[in-house]
Protein backbone atom coordinates (compact mmCIF):
# COMPACT_ATOMS: atom_id res chain seq x y z
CA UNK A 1 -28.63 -25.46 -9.03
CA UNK A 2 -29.92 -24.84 -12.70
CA UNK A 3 -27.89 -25.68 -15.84
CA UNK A 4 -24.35 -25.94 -15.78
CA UNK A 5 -22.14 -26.05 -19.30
CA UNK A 6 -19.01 -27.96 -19.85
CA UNK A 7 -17.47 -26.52 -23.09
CA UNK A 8 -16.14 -28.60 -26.43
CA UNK A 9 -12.29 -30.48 -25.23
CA UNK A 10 -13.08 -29.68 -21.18
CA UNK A 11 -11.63 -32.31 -18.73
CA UNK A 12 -13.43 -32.88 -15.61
CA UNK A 13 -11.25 -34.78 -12.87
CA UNK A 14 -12.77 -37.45 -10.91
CA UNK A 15 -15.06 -36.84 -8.03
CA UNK A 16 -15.30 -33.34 -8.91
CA UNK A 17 -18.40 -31.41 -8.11
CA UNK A 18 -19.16 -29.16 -11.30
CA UNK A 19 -21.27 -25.94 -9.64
CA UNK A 20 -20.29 -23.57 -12.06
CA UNK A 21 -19.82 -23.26 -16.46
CA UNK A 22 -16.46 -24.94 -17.57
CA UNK A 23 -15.16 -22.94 -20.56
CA UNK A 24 -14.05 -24.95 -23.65
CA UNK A 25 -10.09 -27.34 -23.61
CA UNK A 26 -10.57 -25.92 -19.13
CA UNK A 27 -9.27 -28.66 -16.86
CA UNK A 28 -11.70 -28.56 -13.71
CA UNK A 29 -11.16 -30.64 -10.58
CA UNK A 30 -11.51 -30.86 -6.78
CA UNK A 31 -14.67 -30.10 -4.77
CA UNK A 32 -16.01 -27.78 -5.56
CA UNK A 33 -14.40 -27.94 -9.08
CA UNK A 34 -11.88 -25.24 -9.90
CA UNK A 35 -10.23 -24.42 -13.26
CA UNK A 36 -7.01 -25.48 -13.39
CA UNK A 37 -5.45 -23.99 -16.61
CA UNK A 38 -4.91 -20.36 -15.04
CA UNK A 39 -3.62 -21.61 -11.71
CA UNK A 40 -1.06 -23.99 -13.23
CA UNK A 41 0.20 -21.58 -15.58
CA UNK A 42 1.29 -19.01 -12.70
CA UNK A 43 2.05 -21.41 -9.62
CA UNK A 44 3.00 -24.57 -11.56
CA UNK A 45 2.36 -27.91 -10.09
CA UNK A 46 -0.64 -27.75 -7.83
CA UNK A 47 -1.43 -30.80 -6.11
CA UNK A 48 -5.23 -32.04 -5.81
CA UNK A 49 -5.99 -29.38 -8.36
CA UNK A 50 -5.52 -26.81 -5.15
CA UNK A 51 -4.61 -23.82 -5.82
CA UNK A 52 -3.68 -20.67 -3.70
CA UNK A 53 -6.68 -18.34 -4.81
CA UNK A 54 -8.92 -21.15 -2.63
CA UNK A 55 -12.08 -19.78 -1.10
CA UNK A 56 -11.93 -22.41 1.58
CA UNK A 57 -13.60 -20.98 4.73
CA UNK A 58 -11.29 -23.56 6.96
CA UNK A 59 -8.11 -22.76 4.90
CA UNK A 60 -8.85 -19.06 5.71
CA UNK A 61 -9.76 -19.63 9.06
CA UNK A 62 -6.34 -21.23 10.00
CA UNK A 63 -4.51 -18.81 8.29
CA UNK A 64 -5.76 -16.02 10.04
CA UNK A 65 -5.05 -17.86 13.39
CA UNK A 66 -1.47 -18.84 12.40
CA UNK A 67 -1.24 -14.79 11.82
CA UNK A 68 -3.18 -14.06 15.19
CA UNK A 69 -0.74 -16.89 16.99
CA UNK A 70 2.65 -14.76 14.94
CA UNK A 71 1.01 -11.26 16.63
CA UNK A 72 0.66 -12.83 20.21
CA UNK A 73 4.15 -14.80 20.26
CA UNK A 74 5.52 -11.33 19.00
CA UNK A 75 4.41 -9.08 21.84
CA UNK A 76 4.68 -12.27 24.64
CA UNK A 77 8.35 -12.01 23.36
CA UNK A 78 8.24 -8.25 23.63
CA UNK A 79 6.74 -8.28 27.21
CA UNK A 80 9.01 -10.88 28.27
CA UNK A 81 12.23 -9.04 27.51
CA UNK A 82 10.81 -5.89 29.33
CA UNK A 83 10.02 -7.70 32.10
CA UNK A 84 13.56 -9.14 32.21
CA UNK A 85 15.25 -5.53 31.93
CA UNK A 86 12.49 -4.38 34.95
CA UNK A 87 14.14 -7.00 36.95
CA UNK A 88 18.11 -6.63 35.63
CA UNK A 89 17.05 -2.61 37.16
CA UNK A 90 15.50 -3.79 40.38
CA UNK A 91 17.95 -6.03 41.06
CA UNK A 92 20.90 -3.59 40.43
CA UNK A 93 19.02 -0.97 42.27
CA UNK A 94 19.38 1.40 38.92
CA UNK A 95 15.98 1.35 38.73
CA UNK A 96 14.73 5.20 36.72
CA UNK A 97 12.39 7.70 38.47
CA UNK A 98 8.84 7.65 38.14
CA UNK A 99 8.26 10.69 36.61
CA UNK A 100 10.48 9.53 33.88
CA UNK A 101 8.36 6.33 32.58
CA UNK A 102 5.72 7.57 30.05
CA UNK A 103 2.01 6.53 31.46
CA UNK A 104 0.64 5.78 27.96
């Protein structure tokens, strides 16, 4: 990994893996170890010295399947209440000509 600095005052929290330089009076923790000092000054308390700039492949991951899982319950939802007008107009016989639903 080659040679890794902790500067003059740094605190290092337990079971952290150090990858990277810790500048001087930094507070690093978690795994891998992240500096603290910038994150707490903007977001406040951040528990397990997480903070939200992570570059956690997993974190990311479910985020962008809670967003995917937003998009699909959005146009299921969509569908479902066209579907439900379709079948109000059947049903009532006040269906609209063809040539007046768009194809695209």
């Amino acid at each position: 990994m080659g040679p890794i600095h902790i500067g003059d005052g740094a605190k290092i929290g337990s079971n952290a893996v150090v990858v990277k330089d810790v500048p001087a009076g930094a507070t690093a923790a978690g795994i891998p170890a992240r500096i603290l000092d910038e994150a707490r000054k903007t977001t406040g308390f951040n528990a397990y010295g997480l903070s939200t700039d992570q570059n956690d492949p997993v974190a990311k991951a479910l985020h962008g399947l809670i967003g995917h899982s937003v998009t699909v319950t959005s146009a299921s939802s969509i569908s479902c209440n066209n579907s439900k007008k379709w079948a109000y107009a059947w049903k009532t016989n006040k269906l609209p000509p063809i040539s007046s639903i768009p194809t695209t």
